[in-house]
N, C-alpha and C. Protein backbone atom coordinates (compact mmCIF):
# COMPACT_ATOMS: atom_id res chain seq x y z
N UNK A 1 0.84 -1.18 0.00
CA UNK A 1 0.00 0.00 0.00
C UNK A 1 0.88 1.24 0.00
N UNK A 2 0.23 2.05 -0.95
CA UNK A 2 1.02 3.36 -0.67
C UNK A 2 0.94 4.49 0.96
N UNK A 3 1.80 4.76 1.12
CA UNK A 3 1.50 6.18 2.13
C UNK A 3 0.53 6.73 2.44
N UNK A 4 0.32 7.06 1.38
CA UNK A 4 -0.84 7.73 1.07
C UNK A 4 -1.99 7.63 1.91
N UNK A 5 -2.60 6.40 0.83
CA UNK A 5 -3.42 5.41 1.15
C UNK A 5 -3.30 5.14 2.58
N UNK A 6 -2.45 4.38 3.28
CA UNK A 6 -2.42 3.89 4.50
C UNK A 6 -2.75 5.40 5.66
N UNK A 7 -2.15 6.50 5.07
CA UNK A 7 -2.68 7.85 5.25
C UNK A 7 -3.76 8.60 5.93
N UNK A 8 -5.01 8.03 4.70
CA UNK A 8 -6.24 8.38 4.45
C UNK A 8 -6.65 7.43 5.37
N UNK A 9 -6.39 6.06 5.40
CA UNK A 9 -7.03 4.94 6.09
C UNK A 9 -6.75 5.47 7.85
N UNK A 10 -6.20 5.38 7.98
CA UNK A 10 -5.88 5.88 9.53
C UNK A 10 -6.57 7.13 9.79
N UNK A 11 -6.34 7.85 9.33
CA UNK A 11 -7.44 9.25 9.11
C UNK A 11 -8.53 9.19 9.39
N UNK A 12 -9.06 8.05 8.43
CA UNK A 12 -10.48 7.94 8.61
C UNK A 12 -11.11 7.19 9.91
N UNK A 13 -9.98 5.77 11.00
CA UNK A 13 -10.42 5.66 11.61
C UNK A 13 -10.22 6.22 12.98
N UNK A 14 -9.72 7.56 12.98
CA UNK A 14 -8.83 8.05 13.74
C UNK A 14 -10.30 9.20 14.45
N UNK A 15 -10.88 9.65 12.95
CA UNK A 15 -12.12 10.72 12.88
C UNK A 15 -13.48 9.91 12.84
N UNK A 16 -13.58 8.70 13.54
CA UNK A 16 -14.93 8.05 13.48
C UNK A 16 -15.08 8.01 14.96
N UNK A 17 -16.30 7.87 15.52
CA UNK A 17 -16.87 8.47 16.79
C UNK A 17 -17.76 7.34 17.26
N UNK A 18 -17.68 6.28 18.26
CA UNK A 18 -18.36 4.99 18.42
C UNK A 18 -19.75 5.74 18.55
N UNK A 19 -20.92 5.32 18.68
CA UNK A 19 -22.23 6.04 18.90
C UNK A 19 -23.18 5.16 19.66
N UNK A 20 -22.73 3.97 20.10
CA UNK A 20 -23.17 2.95 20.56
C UNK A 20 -23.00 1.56 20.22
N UNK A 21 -23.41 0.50 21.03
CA UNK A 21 -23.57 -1.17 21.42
C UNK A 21 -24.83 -1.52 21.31
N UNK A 22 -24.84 -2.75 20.40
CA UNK A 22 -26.17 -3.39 21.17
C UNK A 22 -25.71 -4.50 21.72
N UNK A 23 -27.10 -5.66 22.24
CA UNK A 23 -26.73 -6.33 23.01
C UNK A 23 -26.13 -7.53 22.50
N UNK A 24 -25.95 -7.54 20.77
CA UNK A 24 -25.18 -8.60 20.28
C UNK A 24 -23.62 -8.53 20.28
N UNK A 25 -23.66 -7.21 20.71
CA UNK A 25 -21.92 -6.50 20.68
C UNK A 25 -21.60 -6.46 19.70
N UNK A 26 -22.12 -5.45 18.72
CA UNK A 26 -22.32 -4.98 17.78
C UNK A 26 -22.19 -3.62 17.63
N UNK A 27 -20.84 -2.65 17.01
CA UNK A 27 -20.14 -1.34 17.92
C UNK A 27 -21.16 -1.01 16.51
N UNK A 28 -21.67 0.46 16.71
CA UNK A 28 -21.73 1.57 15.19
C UNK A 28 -21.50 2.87 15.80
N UNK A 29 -20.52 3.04 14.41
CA UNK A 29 -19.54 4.34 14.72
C UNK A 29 -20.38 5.54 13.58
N UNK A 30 -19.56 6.74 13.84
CA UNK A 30 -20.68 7.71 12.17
C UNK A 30 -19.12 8.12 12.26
N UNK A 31 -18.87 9.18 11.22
CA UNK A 31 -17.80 10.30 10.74
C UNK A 31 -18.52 11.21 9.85
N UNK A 32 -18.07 12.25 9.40
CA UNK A 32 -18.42 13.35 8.95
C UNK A 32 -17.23 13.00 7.83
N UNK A 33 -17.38 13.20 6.76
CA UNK A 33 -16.44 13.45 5.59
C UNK A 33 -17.07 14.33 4.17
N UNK A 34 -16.04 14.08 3.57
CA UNK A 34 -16.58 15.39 2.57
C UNK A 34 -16.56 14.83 0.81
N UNK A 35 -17.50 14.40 0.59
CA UNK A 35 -18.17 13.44 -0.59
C UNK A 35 -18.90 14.62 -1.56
N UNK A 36 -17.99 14.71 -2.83
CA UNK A 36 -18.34 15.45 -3.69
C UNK A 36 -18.92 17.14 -3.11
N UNK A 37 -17.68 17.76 -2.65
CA UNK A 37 -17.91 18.78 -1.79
C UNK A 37 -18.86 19.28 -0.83
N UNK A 38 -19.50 18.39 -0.59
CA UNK A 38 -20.56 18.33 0.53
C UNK A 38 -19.78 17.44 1.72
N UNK A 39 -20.26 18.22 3.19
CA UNK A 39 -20.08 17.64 4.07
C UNK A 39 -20.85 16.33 4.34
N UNK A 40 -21.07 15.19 4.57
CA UNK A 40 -21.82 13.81 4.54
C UNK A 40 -21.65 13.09 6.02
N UNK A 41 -22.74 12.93 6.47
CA UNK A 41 -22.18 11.68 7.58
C UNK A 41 -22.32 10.23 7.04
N UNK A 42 -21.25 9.53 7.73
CA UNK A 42 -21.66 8.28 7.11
C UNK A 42 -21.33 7.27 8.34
N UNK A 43 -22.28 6.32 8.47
CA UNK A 43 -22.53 5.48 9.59
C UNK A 43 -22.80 4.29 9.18
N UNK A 44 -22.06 3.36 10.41
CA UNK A 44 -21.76 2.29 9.99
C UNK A 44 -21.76 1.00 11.18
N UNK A 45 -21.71 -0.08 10.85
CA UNK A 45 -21.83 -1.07 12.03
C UNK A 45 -20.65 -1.94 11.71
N UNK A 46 -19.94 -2.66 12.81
CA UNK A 46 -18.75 -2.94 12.50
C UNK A 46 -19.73 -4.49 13.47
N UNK A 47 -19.25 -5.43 12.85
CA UNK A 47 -20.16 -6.73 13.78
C UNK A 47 -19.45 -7.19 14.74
N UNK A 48 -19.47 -7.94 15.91
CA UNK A 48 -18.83 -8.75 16.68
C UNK A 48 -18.06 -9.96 16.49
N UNK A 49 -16.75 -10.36 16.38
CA UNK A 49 -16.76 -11.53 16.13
C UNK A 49 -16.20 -11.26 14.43
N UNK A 50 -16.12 -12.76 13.97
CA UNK A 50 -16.47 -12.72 12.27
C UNK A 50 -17.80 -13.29 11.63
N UNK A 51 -18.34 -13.35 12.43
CA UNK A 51 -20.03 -13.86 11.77
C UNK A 51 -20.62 -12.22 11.99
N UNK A 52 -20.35 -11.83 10.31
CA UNK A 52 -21.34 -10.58 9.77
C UNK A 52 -22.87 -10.73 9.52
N UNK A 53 -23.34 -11.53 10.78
CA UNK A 53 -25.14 -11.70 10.49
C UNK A 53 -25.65 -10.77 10.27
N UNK A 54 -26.23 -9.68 9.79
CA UNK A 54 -27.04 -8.66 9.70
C UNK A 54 -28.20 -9.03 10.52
N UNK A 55 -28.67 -9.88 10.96
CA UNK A 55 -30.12 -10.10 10.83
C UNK A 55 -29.75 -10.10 12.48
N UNK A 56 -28.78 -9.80 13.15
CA UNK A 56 -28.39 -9.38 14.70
C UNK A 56 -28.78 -8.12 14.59
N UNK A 57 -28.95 -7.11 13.92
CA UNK A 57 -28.85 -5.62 14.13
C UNK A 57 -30.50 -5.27 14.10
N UNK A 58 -30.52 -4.33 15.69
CA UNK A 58 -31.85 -4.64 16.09
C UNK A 58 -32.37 -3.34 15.03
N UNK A 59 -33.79 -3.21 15.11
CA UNK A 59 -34.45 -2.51 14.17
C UNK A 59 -34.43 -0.97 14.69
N UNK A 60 -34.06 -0.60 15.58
CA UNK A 60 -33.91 0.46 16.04
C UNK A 60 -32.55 1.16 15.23
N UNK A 61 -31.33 0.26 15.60
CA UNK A 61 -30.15 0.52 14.78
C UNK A 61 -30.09 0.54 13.20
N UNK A 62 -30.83 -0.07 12.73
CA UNK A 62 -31.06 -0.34 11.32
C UNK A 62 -31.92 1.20 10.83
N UNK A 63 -32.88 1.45 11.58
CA UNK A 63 -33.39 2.97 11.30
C UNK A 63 -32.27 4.37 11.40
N UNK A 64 -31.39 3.96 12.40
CA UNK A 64 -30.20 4.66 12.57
C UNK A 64 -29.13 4.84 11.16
N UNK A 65 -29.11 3.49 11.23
CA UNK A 65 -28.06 3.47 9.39
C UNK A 65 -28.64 3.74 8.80
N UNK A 66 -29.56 3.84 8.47
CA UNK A 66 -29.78 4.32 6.81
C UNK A 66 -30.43 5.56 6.84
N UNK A 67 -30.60 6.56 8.15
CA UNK A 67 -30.83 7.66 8.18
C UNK A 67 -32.59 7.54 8.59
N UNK A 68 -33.01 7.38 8.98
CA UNK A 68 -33.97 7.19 9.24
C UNK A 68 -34.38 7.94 10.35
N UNK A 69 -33.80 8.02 11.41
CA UNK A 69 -33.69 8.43 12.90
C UNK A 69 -32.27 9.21 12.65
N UNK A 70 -32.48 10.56 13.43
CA UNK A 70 -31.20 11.17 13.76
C UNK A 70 -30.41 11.18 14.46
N UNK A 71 -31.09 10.38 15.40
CA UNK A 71 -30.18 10.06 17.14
C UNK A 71 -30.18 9.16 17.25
N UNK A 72 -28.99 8.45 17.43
CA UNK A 72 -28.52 7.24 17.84
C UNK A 72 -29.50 6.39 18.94
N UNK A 73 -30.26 5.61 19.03
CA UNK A 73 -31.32 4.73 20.05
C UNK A 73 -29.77 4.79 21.43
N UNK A 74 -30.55 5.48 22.61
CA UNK A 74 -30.19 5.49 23.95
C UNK A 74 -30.20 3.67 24.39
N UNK A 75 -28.92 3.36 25.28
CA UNK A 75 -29.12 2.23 25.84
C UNK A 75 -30.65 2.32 26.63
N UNK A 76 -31.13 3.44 27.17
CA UNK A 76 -32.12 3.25 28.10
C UNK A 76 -33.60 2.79 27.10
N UNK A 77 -33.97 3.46 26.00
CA UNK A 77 -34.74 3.08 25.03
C UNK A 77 -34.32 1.80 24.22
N UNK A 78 -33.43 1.47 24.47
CA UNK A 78 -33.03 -0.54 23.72
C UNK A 78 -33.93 -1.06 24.35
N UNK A 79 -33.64 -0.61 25.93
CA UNK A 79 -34.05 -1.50 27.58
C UNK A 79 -35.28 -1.82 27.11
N UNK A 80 -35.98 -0.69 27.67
CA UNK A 80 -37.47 -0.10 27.30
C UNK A 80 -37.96 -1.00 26.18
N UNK A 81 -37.65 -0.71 25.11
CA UNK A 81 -38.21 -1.56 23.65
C UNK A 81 -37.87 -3.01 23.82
N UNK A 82 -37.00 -3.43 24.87
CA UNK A 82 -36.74 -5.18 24.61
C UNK A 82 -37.65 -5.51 25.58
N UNK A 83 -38.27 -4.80 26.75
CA UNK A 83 -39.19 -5.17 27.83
C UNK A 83 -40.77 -5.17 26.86
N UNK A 84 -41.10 -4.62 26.03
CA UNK A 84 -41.89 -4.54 25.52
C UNK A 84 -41.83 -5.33 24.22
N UNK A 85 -41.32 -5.95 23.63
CA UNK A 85 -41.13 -7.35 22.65
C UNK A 85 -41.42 -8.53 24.16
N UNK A 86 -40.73 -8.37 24.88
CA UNK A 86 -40.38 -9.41 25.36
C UNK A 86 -42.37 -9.44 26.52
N UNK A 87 -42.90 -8.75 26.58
CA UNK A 87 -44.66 -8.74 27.19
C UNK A 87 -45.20 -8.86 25.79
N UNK A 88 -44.60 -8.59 24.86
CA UNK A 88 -45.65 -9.39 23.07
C UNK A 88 -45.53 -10.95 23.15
N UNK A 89 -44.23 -11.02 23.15
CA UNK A 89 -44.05 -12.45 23.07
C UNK A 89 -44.77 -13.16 24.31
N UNK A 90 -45.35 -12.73 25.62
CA UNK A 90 -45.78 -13.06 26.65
C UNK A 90 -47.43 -13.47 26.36
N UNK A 91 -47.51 -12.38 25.72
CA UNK A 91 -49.22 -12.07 25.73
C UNK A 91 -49.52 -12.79 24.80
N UNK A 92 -48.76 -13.19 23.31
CA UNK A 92 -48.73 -13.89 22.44
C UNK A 92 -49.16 -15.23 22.63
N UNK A 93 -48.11 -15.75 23.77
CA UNK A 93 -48.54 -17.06 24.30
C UNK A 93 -49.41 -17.64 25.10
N UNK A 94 -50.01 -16.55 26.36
CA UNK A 94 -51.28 -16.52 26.32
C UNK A 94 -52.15 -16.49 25.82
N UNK A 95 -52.50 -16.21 24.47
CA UNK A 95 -53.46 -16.41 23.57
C UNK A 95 -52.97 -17.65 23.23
N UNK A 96 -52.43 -17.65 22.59
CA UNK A 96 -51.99 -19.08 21.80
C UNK A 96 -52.71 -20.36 22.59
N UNK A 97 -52.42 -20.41 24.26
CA UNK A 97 -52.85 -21.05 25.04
C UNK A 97 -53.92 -21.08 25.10
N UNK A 98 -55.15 -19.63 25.86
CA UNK A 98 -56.17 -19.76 25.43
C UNK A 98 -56.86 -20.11 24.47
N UNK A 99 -56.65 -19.80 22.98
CA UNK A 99 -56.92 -20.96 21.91
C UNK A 99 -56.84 -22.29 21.59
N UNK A 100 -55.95 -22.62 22.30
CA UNK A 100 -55.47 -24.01 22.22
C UNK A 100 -56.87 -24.55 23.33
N UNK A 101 -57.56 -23.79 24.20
CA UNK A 101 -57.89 -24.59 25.31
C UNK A 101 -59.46 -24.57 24.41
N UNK A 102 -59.46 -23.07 23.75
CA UNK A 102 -61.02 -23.11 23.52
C UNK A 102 -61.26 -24.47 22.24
N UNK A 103 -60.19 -24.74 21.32
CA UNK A 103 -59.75 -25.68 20.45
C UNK A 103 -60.40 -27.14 21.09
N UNK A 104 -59.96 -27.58 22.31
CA UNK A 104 -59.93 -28.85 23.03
C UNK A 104 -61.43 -29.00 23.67
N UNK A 105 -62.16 -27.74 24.43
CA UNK A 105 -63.54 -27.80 24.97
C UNK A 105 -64.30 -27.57 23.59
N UNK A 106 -64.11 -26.74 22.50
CA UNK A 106 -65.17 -26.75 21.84
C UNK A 106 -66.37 -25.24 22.23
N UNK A 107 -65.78 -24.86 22.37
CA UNK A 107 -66.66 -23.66 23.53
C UNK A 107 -65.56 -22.68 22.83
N UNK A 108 -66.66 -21.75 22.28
CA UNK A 108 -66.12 -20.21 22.08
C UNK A 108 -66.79 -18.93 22.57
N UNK A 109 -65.86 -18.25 23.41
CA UNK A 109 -67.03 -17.21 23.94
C UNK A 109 -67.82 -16.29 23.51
N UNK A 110 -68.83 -16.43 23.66
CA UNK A 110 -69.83 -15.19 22.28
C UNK A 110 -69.31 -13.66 23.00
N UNK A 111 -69.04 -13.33 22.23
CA UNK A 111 -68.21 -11.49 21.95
C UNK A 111 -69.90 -10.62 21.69
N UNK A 112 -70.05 -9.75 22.25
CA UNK A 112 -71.36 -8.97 22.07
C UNK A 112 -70.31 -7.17 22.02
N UNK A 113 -70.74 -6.94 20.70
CA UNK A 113 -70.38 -5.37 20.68
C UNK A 113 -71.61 -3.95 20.35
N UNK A 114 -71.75 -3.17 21.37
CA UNK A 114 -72.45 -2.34 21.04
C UNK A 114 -73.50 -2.45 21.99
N UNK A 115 -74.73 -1.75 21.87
CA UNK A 115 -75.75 -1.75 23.10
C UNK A 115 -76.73 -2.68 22.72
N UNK A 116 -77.39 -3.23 23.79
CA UNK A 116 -78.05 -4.31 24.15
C UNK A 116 -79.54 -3.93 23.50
N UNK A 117 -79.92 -3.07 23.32
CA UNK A 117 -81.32 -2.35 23.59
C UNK A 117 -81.65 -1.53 21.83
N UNK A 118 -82.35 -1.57 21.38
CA UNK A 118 -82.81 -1.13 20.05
C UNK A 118 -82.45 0.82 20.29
N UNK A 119 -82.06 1.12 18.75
CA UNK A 119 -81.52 2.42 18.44
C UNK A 119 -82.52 3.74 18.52
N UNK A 120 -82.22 4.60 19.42
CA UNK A 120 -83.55 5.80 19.49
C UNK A 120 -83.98 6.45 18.42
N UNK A 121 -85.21 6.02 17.73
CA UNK A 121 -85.22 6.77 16.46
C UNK A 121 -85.89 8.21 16.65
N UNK A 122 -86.32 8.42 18.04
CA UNK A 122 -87.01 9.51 18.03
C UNK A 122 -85.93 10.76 17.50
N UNK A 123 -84.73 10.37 18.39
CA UNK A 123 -83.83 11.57 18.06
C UNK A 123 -83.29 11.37 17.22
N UNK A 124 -82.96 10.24 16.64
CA UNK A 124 -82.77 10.26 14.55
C UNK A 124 -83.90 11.26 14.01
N UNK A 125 -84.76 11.20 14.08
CA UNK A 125 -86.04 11.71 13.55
C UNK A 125 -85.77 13.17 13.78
N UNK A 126 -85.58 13.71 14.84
CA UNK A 126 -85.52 15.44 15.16
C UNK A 126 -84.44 16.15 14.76
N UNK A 127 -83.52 15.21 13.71
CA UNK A 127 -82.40 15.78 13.05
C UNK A 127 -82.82 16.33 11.84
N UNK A 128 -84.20 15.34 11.72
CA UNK A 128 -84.33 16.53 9.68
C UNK A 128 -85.62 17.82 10.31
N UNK A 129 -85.38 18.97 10.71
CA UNK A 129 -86.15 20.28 11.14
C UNK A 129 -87.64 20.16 9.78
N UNK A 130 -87.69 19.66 8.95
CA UNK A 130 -88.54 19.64 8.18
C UNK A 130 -89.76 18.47 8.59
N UNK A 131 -89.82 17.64 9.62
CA UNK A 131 -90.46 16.52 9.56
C UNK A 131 -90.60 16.53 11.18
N UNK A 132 -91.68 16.79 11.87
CA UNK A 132 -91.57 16.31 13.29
C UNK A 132 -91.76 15.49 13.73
N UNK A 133 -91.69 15.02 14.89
CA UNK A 133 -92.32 13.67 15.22
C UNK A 133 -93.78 13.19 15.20
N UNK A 134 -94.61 14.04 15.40
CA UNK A 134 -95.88 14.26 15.36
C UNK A 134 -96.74 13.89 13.90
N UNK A 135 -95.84 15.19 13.27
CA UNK A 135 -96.24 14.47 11.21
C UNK A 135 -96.06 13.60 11.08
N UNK A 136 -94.54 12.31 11.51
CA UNK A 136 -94.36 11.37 11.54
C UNK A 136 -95.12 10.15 11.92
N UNK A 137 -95.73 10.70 13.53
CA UNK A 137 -96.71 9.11 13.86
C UNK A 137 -98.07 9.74 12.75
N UNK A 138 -98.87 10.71 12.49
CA UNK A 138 -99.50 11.34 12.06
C UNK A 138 -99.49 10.58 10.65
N UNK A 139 -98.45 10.92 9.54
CA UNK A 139 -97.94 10.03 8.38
C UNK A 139 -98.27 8.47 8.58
N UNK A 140 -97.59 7.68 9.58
CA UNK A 140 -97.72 6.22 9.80
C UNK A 140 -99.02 6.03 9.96
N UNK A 141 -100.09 6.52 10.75
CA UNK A 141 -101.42 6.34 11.30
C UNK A 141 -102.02 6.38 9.86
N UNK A 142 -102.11 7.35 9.09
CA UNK A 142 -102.57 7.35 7.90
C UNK A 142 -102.45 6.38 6.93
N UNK A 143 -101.28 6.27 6.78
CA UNK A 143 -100.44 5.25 5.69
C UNK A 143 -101.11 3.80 6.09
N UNK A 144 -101.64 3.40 7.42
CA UNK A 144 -102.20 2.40 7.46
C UNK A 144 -103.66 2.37 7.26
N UNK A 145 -103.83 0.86 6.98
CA UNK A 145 -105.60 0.91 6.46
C UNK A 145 -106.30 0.19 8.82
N UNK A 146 -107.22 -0.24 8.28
CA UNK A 146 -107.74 -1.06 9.52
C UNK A 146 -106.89 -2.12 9.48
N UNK A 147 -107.12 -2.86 9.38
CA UNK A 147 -106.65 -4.40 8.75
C UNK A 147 -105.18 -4.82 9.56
N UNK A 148 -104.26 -3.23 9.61
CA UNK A 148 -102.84 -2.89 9.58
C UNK A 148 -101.96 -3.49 8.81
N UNK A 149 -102.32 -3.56 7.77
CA UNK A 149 -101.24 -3.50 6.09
C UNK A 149 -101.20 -2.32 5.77
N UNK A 150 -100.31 -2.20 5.32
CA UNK A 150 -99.83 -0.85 4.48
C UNK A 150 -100.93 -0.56 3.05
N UNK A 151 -100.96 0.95 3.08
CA UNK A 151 -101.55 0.99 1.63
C UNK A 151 -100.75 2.16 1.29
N UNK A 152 -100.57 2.27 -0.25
CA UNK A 152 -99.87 3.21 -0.79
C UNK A 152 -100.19 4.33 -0.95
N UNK A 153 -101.30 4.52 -1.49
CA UNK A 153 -102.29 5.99 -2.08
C UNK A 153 -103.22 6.60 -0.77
N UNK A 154 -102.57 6.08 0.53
CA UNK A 154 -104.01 6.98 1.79
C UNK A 154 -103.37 7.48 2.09
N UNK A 155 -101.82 8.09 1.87
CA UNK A 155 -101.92 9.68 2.12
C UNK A 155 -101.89 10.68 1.31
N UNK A 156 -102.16 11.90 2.07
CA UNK A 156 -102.52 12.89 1.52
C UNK A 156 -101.27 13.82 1.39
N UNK A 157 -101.25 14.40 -0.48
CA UNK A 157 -99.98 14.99 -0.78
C UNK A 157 -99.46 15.82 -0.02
N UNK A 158 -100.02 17.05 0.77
CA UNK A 158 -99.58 17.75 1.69
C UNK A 158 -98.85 17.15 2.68
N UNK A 159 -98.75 16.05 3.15
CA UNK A 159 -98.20 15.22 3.91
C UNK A 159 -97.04 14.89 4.06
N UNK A 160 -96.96 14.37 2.25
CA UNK A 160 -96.01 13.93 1.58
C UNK A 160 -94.51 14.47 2.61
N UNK A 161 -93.84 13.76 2.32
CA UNK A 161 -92.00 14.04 2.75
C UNK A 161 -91.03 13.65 1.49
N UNK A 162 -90.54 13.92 1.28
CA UNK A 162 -89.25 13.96 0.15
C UNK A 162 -88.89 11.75 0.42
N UNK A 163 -89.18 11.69 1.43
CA UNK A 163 -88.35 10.15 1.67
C UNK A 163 -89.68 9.28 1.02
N UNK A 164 -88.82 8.14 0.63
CA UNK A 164 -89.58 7.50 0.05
C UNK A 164 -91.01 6.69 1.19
N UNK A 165 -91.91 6.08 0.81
CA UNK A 165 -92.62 5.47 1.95
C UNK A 165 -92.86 3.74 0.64
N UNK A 166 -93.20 3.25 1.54
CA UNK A 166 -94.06 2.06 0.82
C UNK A 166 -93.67 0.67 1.27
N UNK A 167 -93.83 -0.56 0.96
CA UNK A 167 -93.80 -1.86 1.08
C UNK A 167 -92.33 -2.12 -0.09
N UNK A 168 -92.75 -1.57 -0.94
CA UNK A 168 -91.79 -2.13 -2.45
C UNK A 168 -92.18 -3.47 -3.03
N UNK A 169 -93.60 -3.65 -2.94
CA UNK A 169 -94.07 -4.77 -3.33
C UNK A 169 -94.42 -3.70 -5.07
N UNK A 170 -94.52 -2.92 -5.09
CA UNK A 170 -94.61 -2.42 -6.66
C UNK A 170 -93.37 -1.71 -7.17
N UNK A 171 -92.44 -2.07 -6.34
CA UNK A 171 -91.24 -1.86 -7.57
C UNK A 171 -90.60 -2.15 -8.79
N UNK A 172 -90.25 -0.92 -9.35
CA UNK A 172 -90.08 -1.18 -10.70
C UNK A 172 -88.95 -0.83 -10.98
N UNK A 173 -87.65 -1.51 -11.44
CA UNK A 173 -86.48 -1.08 -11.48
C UNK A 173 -86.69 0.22 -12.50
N UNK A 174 -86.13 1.32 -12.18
CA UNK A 174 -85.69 2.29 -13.79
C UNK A 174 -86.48 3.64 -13.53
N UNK A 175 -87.44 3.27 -12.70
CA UNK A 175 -89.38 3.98 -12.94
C UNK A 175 -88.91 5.29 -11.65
N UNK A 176 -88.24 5.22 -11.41
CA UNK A 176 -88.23 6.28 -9.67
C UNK A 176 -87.91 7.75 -10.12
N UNK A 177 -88.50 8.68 -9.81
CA UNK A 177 -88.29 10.03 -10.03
C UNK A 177 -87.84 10.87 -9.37
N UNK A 178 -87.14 11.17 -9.35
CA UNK A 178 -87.11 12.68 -7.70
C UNK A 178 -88.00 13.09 -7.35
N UNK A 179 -88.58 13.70 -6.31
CA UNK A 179 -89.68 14.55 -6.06
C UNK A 179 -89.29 15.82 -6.73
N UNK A 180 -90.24 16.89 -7.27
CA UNK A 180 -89.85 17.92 -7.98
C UNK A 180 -91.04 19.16 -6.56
């Protein structure tokens, strides 16, 4: 090797700055150098050992190299983030277990979401200011015959509401108009 060379090489590891460990003992250093007249950092992981596994370098550090994150992950945030993989992998297996058990009895627990009890339409209803509740039972009372089947033509147009009413026992695909 030339002078030079051996020069530059020493140089360069002379001006690199460790930035942290992980727990595979796995050093990454950065330097500042000057790449096509721009100042550049460039960061790097040097592995433990001679087994260059990549697949050791935790995902925190990996956001670090390639610029992703600007600050080097704190030993105290490794901590932190391995306590919390390590209650996934916990909770993980508690399920797993519980499945396995509901698997063997045959028994799955019925899941109920939402309220028990039918939806208030009164106050659906007092959202359109054009239609009160009153016109409304008023409308229904009409719209029925004795019998209590629906009939189409017993109300009266003044009545009328923009929403559709009916059974849909006379629907006709194509035939529907807007109200004008």
């Amino acid at each position: 090797m030339s002078k030079q060379l051996v020069s530059r090489l020493l140089g360069m590891f002379r001006s690199r700055a460790q930035v942290g460990a992980d727990k595979f003992g796995n050093r990454y250093f950065t330097r500042v150098e000057e790449v096509d007249g721009v100042m550049k950092e460039k960061r790097w992981v040097e592995f433990k050992g001679s087994d260059q596994d990549p697949t050791t370098v935790p995902v925190e550090w990996i956001c670090w190299l390639n610029g992703q994150r600007k600050k080097a992950p704190t030993p105290e945030e490794l901590a932190e983030l391995e306590a919390r993989r390590e209650r996934v992998k916990q909770n993980i297996e508690l399920l797993k277990k519980k499945e396995e058990e509901e698997k063997k009895t045959g028994v799955r627990p019925v899941k109920t979401v939402g309220k028990f009890e039918s939806p208030n339409l009164k106050s659906f209803i007092q959202q359109f200011p054009d239609t009160s509740l009153d016109q409304r039972k008023g409308h229904d009372e009409v719209s029925r015959s004795k019998d209590g089947t629906d009939t189409e033509d017993a109300t009266i147009d003044t009545d009328r509401s923009s929403e559709p009413t009916g059974t849909g026992a006379t629907f006709k695909p194509g035939t529907w108009q807007p109200p004008t």
